[in-house]
PDB file of N, CA and C in Angstrom:
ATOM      1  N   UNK A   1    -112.672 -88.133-124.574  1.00  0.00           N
ATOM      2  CA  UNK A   1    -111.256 -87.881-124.352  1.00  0.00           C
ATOM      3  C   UNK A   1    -111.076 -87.444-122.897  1.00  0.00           C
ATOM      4  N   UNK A   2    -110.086 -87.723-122.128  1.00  0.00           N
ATOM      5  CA  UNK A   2    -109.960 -87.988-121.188  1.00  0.00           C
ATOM      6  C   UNK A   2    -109.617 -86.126-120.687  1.00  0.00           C
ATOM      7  N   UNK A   3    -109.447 -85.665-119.641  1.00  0.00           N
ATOM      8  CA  UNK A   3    -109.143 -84.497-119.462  1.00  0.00           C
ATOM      9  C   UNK A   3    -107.616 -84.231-119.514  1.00  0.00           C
ATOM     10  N   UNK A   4    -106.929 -84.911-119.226  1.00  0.00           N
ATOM     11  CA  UNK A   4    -105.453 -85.125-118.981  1.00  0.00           C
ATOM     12  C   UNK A   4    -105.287 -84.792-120.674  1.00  0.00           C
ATOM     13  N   UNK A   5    -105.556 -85.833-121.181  1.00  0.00           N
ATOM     14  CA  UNK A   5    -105.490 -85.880-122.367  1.00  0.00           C
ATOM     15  C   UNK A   5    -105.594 -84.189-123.212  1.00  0.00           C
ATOM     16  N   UNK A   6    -106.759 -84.159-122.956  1.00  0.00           N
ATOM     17  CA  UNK A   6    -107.069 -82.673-123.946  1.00  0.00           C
ATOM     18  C   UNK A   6    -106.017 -81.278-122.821  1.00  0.00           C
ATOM     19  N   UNK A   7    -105.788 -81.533-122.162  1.00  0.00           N
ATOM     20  CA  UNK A   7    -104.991 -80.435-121.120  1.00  0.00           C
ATOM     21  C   UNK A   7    -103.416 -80.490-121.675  1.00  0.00           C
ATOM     22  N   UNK A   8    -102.983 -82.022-122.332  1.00  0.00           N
ATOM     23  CA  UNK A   8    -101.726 -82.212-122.644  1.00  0.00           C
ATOM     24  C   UNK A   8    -101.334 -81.312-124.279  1.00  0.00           C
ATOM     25  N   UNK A   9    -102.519 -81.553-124.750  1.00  0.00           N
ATOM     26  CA  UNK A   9    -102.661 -81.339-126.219  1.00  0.00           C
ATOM     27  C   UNK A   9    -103.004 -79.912-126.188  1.00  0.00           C
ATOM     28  N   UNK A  10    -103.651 -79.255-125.601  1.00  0.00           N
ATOM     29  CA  UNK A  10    -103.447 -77.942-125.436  1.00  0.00           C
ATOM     30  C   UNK A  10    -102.826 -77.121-125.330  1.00  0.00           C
ATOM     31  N   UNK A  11    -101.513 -77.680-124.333  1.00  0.00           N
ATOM     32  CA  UNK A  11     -99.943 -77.340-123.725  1.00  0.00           C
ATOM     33  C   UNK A  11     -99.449 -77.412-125.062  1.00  0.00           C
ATOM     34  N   UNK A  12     -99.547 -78.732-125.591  1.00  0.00           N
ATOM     35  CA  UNK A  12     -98.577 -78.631-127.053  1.00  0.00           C
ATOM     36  C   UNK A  12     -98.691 -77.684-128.006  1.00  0.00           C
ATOM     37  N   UNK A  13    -100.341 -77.662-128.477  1.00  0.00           N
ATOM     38  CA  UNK A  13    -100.496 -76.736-129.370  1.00  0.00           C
ATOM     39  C   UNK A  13    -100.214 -74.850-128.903  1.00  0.00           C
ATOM     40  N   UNK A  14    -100.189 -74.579-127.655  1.00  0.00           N
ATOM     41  CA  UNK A  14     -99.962 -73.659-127.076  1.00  0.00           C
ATOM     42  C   UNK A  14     -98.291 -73.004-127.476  1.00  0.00           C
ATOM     43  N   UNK A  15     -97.752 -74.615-126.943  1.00  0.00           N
ATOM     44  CA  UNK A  15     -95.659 -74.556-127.286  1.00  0.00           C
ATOM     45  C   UNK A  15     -95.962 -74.129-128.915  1.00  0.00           C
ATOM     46  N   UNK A  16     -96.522 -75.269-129.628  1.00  0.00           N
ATOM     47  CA  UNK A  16     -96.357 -74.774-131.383  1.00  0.00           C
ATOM     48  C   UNK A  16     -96.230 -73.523-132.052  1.00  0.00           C
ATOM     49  N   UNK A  17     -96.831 -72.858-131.053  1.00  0.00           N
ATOM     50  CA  UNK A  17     -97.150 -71.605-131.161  1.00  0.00           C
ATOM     51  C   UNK A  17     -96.314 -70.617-130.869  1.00  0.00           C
ATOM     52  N   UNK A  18     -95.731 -70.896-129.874  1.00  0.00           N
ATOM     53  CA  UNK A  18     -94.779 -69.624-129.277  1.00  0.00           C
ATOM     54  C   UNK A  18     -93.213 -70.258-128.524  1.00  0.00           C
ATOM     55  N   UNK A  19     -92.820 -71.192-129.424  1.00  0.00           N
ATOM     56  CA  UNK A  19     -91.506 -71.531-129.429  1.00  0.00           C
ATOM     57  C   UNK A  19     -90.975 -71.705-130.473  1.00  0.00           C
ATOM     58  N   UNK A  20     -89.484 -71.712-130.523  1.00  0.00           N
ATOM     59  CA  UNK A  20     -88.778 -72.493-131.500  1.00  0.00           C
ATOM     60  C   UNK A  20     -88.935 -73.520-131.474  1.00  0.00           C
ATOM     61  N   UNK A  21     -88.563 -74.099-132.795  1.00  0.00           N
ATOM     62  CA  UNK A  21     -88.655 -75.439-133.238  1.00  0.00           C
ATOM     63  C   UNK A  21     -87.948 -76.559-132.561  1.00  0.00           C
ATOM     64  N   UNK A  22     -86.735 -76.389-132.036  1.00  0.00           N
ATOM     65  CA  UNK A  22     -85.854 -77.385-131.052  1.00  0.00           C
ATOM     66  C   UNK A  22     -86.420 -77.150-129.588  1.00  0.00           C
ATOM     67  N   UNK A  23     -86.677 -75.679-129.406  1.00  0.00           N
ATOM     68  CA  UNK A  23     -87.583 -75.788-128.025  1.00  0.00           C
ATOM     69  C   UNK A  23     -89.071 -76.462-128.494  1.00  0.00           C
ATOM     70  N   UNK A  24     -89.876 -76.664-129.223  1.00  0.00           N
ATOM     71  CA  UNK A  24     -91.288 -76.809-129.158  1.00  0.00           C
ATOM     72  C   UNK A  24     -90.713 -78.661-129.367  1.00  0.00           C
ATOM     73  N   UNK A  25     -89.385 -79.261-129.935  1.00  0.00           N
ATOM     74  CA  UNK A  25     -89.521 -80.833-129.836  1.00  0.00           C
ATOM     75  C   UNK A  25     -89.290 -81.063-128.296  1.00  0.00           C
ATOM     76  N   UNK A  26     -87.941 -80.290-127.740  1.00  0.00           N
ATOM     77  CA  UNK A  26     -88.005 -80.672-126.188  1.00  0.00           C
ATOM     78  C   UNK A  26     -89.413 -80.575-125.054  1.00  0.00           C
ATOM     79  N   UNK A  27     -90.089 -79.716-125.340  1.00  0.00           N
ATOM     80  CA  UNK A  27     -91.177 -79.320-124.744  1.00  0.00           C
ATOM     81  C   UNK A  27     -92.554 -80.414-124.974  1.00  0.00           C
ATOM     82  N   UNK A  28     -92.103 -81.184-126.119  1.00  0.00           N
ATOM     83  CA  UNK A  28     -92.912 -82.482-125.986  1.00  0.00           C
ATOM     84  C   UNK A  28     -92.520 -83.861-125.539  1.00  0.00           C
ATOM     85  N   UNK A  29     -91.466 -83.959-125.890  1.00  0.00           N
ATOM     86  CA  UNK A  29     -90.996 -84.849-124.998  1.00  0.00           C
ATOM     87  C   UNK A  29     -91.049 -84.961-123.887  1.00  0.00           C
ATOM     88  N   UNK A  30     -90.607 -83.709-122.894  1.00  0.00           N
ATOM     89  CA  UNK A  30     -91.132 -83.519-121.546  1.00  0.00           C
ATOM     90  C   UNK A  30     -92.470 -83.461-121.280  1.00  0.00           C
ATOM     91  N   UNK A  31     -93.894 -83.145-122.009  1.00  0.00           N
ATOM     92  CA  UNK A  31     -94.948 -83.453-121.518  1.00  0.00           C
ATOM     93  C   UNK A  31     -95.348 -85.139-121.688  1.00  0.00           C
ATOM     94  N   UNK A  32     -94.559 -85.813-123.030  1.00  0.00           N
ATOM     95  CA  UNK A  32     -94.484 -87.107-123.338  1.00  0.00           C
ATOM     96  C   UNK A  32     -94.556 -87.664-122.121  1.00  0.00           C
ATOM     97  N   UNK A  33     -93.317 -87.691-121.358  1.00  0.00           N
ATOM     98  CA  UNK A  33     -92.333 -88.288-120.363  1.00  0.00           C
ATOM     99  C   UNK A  33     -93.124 -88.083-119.337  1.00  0.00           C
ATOM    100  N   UNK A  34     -93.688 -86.941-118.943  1.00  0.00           N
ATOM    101  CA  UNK A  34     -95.001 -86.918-118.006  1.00  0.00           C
ATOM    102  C   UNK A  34     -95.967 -87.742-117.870  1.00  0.00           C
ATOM    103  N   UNK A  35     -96.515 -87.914-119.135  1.00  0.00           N
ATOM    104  CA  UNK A  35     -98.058 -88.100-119.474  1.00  0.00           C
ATOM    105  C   UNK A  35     -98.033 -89.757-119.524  1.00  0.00           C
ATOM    106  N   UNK A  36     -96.992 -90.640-119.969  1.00  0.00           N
ATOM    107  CA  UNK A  36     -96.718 -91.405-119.705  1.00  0.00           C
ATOM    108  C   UNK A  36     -96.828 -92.242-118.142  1.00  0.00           C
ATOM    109  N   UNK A  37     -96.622 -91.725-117.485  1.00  0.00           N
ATOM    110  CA  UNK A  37     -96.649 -91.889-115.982  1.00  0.00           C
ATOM    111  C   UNK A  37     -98.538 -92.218-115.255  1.00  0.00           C
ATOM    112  N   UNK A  38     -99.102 -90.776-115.948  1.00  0.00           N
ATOM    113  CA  UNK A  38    -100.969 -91.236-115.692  1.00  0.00           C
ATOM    114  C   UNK A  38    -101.774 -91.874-116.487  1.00  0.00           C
ATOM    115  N   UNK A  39    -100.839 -91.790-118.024  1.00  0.00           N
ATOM    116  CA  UNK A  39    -102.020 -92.181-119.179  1.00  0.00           C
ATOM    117  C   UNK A  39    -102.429 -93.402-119.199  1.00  0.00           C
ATOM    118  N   UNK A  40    -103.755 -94.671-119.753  1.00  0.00           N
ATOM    119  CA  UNK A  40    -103.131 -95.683-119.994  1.00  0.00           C
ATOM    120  C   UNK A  40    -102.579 -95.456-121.756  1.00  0.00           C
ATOM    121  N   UNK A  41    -102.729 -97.192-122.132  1.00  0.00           N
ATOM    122  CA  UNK A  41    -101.690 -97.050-123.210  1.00  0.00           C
ATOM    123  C   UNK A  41    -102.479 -96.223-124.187  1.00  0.00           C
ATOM    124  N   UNK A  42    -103.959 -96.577-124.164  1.00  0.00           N
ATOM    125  CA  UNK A  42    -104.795 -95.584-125.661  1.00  0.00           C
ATOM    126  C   UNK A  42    -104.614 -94.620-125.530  1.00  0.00           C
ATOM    127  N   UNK A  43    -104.586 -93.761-124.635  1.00  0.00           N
ATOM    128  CA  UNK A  43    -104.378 -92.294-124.362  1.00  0.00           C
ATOM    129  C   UNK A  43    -102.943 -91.954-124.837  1.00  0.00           C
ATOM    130  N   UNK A  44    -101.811 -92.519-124.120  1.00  0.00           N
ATOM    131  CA  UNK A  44    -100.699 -92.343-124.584  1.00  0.00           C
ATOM    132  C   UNK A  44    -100.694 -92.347-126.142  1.00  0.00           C
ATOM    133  N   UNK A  45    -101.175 -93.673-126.846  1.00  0.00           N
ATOM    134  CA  UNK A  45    -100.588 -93.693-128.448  1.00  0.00           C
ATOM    135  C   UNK A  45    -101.449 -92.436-128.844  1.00  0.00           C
ATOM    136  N   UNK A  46    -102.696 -91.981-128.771  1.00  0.00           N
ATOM    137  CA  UNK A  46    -103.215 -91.250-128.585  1.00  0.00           C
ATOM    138  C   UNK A  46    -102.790 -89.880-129.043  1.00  0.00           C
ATOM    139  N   UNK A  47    -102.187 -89.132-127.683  1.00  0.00           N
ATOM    140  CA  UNK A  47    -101.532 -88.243-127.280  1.00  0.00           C
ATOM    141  C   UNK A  47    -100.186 -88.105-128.241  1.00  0.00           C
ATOM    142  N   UNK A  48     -99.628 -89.433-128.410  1.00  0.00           N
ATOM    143  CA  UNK A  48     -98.283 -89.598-129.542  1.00  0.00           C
ATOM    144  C   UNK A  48     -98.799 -89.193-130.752  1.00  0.00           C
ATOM    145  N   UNK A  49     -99.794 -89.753-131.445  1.00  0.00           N
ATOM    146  CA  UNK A  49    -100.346 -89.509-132.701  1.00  0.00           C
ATOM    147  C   UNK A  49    -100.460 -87.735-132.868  1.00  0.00           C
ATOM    148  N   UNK A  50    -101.093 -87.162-131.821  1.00  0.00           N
ATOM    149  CA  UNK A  50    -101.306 -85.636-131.958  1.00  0.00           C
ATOM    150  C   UNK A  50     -99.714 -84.950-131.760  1.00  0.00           C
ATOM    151  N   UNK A  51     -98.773 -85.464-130.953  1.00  0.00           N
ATOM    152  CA  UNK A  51     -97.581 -84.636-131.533  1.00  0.00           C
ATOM    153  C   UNK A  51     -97.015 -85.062-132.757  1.00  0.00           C
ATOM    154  N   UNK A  52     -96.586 -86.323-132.940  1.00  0.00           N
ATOM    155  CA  UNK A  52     -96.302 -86.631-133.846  1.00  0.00           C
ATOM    156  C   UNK A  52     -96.705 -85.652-135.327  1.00  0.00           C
ATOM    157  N   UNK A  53     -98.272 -85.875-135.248  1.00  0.00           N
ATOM    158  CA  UNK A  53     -98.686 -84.567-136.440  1.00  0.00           C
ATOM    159  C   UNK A  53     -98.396 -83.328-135.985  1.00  0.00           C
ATOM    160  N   UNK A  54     -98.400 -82.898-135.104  1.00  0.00           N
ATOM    161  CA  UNK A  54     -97.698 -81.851-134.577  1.00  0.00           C
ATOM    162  C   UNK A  54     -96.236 -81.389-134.929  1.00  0.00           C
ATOM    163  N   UNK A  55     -95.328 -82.246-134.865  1.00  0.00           N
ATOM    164  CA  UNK A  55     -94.177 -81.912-135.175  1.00  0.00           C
ATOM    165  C   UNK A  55     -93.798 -82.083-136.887  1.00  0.00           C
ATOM    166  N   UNK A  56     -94.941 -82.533-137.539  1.00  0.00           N
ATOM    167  CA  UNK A  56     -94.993 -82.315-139.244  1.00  0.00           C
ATOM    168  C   UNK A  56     -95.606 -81.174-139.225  1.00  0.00           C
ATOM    169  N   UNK A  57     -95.756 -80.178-138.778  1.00  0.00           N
ATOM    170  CA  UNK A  57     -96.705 -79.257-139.303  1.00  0.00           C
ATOM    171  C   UNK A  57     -95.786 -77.912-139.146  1.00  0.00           C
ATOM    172  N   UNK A  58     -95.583 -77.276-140.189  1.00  0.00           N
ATOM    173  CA  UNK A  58     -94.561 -76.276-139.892  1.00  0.00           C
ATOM    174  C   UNK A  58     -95.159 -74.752-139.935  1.00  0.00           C
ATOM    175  N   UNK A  59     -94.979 -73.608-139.434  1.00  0.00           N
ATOM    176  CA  UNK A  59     -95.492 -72.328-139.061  1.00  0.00           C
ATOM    177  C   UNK A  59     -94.971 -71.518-140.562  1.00  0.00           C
ATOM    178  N   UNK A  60     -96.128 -71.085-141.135  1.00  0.00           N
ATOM    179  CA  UNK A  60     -96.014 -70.105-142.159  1.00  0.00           C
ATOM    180  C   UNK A  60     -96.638 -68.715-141.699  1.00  0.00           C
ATOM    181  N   UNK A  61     -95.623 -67.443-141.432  1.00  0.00           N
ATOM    182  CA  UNK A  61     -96.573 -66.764-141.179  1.00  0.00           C
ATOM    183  C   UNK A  61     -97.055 -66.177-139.981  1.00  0.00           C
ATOM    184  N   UNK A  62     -97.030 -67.128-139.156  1.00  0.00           N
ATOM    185  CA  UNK A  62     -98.071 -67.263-137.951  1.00  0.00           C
ATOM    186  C   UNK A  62     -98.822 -68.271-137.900  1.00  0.00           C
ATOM    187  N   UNK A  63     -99.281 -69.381-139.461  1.00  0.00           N
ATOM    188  CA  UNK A  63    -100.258 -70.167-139.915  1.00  0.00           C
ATOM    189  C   UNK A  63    -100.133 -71.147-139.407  1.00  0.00           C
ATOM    190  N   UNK A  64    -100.279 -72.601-139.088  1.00  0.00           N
ATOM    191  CA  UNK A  64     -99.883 -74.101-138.996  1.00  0.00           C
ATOM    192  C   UNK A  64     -99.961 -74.426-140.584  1.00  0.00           C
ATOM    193  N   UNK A  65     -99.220 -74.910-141.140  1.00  0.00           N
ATOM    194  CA  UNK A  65     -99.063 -75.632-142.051  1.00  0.00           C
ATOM    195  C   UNK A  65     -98.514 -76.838-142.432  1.00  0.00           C
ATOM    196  N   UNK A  66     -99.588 -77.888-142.813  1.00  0.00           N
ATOM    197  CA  UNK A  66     -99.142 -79.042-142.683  1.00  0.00           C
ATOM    198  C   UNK A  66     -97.990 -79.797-143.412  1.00  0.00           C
ATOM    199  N   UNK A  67     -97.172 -79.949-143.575  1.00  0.00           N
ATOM    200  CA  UNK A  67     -96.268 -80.585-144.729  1.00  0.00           C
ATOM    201  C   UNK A  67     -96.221 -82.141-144.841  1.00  0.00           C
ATOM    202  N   UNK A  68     -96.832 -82.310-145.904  1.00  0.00           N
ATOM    203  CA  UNK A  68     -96.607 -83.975-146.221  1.00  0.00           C
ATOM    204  C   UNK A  68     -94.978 -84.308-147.051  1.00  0.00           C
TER     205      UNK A  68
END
């Protein structure tokens, strides 16, 4: 995995953590909209796949919890 890559996904899981929910979707989009620009495309779908599950996963607690 590329470094960009794991540096992007870090940022996200970092936001998951300590934002609201309408701030933690804007806050990916804007690293989206970034990452787009250096990634190629595997990295990008990539990078999509990990928010994507990211933004199914809802905070119990403090917990990540996944919701299907």
């Amino acid at each position: 995995m590329s470094e960009i890559v794991s540096a992007c996904k870090d940022l996200i899981a970092d936001a998951k953590l300590g934002c609201a929910d309408l701030v933690f979707k804007d806050v990916c989009l804007d690293i989206l909209a970034k990452a787009r620009l250096v990634l190629n495309a595997e990295q990008f779908e990539e990078l999509m796949v990990f928010v994507s599950e990211s933004l199914k996963e809802e905070k119990v607690l403090g917990r990540r919890v996944r919701v299907q």
